[in-house]
Protein backbone atom coordinates (compact mmCIF):
# COMPACT_ATOMS: atom_id res chain seq x y z
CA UNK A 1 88.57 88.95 69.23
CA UNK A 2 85.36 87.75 70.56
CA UNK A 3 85.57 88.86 73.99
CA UNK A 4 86.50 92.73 72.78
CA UNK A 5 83.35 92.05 70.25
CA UNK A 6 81.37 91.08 73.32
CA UNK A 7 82.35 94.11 75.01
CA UNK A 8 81.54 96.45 72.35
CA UNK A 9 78.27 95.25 71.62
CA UNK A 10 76.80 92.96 75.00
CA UNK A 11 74.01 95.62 76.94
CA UNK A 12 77.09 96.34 80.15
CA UNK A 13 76.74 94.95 83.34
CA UNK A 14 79.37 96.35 85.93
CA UNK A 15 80.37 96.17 89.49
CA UNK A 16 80.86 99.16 91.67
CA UNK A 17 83.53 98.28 94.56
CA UNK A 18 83.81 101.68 95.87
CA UNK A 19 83.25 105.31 95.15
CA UNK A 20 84.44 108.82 96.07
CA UNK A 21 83.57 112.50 95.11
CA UNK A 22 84.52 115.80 95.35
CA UNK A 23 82.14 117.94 95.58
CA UNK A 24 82.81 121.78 96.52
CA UNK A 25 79.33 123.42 95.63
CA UNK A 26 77.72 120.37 98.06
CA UNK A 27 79.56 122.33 101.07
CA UNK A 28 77.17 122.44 103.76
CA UNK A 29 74.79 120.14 102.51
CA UNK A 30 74.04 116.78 104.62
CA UNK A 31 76.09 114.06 102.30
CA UNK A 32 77.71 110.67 102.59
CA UNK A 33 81.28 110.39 103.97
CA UNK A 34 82.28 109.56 100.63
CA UNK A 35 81.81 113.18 99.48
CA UNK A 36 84.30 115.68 99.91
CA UNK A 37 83.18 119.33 99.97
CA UNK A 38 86.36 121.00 101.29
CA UNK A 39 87.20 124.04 98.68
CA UNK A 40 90.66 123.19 98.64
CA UNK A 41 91.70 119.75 99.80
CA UNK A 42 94.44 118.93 101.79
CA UNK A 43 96.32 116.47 99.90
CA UNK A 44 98.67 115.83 102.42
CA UNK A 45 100.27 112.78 101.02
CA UNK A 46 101.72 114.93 97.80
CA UNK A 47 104.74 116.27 98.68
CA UNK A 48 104.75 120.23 99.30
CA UNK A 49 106.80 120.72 96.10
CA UNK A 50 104.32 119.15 93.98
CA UNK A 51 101.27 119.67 95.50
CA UNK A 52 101.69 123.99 95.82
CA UNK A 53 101.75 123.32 92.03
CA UNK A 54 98.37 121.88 92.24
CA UNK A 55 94.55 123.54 91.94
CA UNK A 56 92.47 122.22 94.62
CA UNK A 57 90.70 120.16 91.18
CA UNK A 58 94.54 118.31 91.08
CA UNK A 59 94.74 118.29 94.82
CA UNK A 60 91.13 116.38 94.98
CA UNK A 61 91.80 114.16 92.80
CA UNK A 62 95.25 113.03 94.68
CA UNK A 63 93.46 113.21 98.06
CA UNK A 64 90.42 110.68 96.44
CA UNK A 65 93.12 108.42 95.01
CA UNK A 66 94.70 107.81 97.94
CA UNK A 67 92.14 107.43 99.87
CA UNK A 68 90.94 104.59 98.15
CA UNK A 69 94.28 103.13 98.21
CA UNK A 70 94.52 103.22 94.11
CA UNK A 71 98.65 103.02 94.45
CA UNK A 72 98.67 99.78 96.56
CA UNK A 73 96.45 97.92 93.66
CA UNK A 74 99.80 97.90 91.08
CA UNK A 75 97.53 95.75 88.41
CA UNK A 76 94.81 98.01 88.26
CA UNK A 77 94.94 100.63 85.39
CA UNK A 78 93.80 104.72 86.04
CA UNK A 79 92.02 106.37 83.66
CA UNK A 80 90.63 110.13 83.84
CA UNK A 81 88.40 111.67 81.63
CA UNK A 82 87.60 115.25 81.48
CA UNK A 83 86.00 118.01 79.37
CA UNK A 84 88.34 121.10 79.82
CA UNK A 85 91.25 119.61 81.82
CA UNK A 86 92.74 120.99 84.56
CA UNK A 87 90.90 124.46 85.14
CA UNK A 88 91.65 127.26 83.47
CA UNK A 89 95.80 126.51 82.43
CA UNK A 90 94.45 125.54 79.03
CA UNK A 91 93.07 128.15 78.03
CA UNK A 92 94.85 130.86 79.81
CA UNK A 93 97.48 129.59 77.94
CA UNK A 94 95.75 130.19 74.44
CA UNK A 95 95.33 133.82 75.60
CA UNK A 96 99.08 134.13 75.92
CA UNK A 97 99.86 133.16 72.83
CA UNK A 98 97.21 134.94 71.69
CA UNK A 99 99.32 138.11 73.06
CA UNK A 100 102.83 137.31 71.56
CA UNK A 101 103.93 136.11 74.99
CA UNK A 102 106.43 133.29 75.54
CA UNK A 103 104.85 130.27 77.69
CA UNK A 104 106.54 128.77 80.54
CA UNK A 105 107.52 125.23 80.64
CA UNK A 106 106.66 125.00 83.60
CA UNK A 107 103.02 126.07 83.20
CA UNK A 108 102.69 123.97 79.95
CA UNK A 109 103.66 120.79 81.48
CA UNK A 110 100.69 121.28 84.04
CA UNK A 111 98.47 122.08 81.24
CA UNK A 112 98.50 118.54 79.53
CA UNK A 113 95.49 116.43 79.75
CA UNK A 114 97.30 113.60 81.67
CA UNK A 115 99.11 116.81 84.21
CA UNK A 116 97.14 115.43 87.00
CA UNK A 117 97.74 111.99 86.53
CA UNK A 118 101.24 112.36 86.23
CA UNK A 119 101.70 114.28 89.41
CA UNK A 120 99.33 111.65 91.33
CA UNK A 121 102.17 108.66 89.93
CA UNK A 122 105.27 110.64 90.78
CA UNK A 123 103.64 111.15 94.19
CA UNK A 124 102.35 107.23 95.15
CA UNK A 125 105.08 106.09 93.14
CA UNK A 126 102.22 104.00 90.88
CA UNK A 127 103.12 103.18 87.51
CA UNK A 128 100.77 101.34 86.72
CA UNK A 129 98.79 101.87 83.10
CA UNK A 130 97.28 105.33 83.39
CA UNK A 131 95.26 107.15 80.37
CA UNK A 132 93.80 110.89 80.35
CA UNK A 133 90.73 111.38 77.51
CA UNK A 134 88.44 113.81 76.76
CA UNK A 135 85.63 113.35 74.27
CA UNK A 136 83.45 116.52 73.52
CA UNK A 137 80.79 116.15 76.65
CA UNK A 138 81.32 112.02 76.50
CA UNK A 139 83.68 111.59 78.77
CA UNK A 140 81.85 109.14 81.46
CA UNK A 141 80.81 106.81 77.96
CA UNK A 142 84.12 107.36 76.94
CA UNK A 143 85.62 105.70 80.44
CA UNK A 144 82.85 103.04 80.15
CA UNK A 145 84.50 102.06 76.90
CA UNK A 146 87.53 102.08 77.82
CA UNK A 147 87.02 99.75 81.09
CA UNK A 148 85.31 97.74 79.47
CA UNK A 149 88.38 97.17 77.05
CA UNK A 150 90.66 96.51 80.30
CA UNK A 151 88.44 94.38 82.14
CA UNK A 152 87.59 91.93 79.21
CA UNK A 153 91.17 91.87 78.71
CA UNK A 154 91.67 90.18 82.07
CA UNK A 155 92.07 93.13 84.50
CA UNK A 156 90.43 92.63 87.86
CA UNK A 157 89.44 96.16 88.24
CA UNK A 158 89.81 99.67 86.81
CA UNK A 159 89.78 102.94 88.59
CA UNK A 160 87.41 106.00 86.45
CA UNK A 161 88.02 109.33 87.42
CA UNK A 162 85.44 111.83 86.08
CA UNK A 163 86.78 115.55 86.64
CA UNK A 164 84.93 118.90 85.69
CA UNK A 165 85.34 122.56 85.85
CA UNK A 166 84.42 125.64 84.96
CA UNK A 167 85.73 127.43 82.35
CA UNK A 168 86.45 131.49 81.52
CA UNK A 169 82.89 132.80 80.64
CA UNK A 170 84.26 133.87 76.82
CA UNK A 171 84.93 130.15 75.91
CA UNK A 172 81.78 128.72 77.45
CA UNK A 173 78.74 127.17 75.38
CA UNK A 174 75.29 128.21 76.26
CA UNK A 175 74.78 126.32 79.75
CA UNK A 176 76.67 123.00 79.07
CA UNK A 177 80.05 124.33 81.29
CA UNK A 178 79.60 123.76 84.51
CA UNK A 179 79.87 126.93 87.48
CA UNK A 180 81.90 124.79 89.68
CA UNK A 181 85.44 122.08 89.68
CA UNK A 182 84.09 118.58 91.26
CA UNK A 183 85.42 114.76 90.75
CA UNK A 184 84.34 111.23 90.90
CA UNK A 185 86.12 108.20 91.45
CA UNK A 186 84.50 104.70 90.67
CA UNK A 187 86.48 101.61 91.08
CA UNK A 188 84.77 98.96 88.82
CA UNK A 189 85.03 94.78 87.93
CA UNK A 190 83.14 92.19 86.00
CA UNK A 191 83.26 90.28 89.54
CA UNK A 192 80.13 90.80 91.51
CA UNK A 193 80.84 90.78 95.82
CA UNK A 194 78.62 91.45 98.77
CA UNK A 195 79.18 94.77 99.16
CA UNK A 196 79.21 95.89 95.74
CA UNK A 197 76.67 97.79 93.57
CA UNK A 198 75.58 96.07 90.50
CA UNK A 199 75.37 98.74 87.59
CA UNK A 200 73.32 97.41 84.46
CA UNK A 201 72.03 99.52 81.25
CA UNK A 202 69.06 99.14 78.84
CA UNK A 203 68.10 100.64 75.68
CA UNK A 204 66.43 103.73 75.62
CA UNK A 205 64.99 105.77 72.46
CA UNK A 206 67.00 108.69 72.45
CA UNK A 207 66.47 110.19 69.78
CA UNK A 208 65.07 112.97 70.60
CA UNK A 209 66.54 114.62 73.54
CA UNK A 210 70.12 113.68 73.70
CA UNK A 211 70.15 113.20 77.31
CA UNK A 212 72.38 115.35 79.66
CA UNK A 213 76.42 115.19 79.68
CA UNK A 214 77.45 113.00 82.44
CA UNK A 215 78.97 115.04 84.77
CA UNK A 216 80.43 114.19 88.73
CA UNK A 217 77.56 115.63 90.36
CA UNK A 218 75.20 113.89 88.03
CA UNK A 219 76.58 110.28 89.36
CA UNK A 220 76.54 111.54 92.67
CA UNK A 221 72.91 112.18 92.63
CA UNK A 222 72.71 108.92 90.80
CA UNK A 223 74.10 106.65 93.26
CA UNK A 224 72.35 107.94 96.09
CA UNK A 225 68.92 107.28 94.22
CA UNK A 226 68.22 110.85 93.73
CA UNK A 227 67.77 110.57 89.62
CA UNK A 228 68.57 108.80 86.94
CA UNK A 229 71.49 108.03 84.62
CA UNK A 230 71.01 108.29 81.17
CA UNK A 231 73.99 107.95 78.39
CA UNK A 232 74.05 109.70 75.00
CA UNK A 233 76.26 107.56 73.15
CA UNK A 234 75.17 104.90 73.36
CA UNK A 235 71.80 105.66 74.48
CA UNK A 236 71.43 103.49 77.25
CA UNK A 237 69.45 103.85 81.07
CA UNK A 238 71.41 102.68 83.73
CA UNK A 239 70.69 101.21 87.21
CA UNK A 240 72.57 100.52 90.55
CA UNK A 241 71.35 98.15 92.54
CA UNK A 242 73.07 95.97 95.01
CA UNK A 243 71.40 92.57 96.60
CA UNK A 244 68.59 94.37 97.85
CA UNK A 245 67.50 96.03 94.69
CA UNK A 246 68.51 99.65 96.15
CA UNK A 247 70.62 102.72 95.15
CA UNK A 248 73.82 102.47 97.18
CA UNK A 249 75.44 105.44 98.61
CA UNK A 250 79.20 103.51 98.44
């Protein structure tokens, strides 16, 4: 009980081992090798009957995950967050039903919240403990949270995956939905290393201006020093540092 009271309530200090991010609207722009701007990623270590099943939002997040070798660490739990799930299938879905049609199986299984993550497991053969969430535009403080849980817990790491995309323009709120799909994938521990980035909050007044929704281009930016990171709930301002006291690319 105290250590999951510690981690509710302790100001977070993290460790970033690695990250990765696709980024499709980036295309063309000079970024790190960590970025991925390729509209539809290759995915090539899905099988073909699963991954023509994918969107190239699905098929990014497979290509990330293996890339950072996610199904070789069997301990280390997966957890996705997103807003709107897996591109439109959601809510194309509502608009069938809306019509009197019938819905495929098929299509609803890929619809879930956890589609993605399930395809990615059947794929790498990794079972370890996987979890999808969404939480109304709080889905990075949502993932914090739920690390945290893990890590305090006695996990060594934890793998966040923070996915966005765009949704049909009659279901979209003033500007908050974002025009393009893009991912992020953070490994994080409580154990500091050489290499790794050091991510600490403080408190900030916030009050006033919620603060933007954390979104995979937002982190981006943020780990390559190019703004800042601030979270709504709870309002805190983080930094990455590593050794050196500098934003770190990954």
């Amino acid at each position: 009980m105290d250590r999951l009271s510690h981690a509710d309530t302790a100001l977070p200090v993290l460790y970033l081992h690695r990250w990765r991010a696709w980024l499709p609207e980036r295309a063309g722009e000079d970024m790190p090798a960590c970025i991925i701007t390729d509209e539809k990623p290759a995915a090539s270590s899905v099988p073909a009957l699963l991954r023509r099943r994918l969107t190239p939002l699905g098929r990014a997040v497979c290509t990330l995950l293996g890339d950072m070798a996610a199904h070789e660490r069997t301990t280390m739990p997966v957890l996705h967050a997103s807003r709107h799930g897996d591109g439109h299938r959601p809510l194309d879905m509502l608009d069938t039903l809306f019509e009197g049609e019938p819905l495929s199986p098929a299509r609803f299984g890929l619809s879930v919240h956890n589609a993605v993550l399930g395809v990615y497991s059947i794929a790498f053969g990794n079972h370890t403990s996987m979890a999808a969430l969404a939480a109304a535009g709080e889905e990075f403080e949502a993932l914090l949270s739920e690390a945290r849980g893990y890590l305090f817990d006695g996990r060594d790491s934890v793998m966040l995956i923070l996915t966005d995309s765009p949704v049909p323009d009659r279901y979209r709120i003033q500007t908050q939905a974002p025009q393009a799909p893009s991912a992020m994938l953070m490994e994080l521990s409580l154990t500091p290393a050489p290499d790794a980035v050091r991510l600490h909050a403080r408190s900030v007044d916030n009050t006033e201006n919620r603060g933007q929704i954390v979104t995979p281009p937002l982190l981006a930016d943020w780990l390559m020093g190019r703004g800042e990171l601030i979270t709504r709930t709870p309002p805190l301002c983080w930094q990455a540092t590593t050794g050196m006291e500098t934003p770190h690319a990954g």
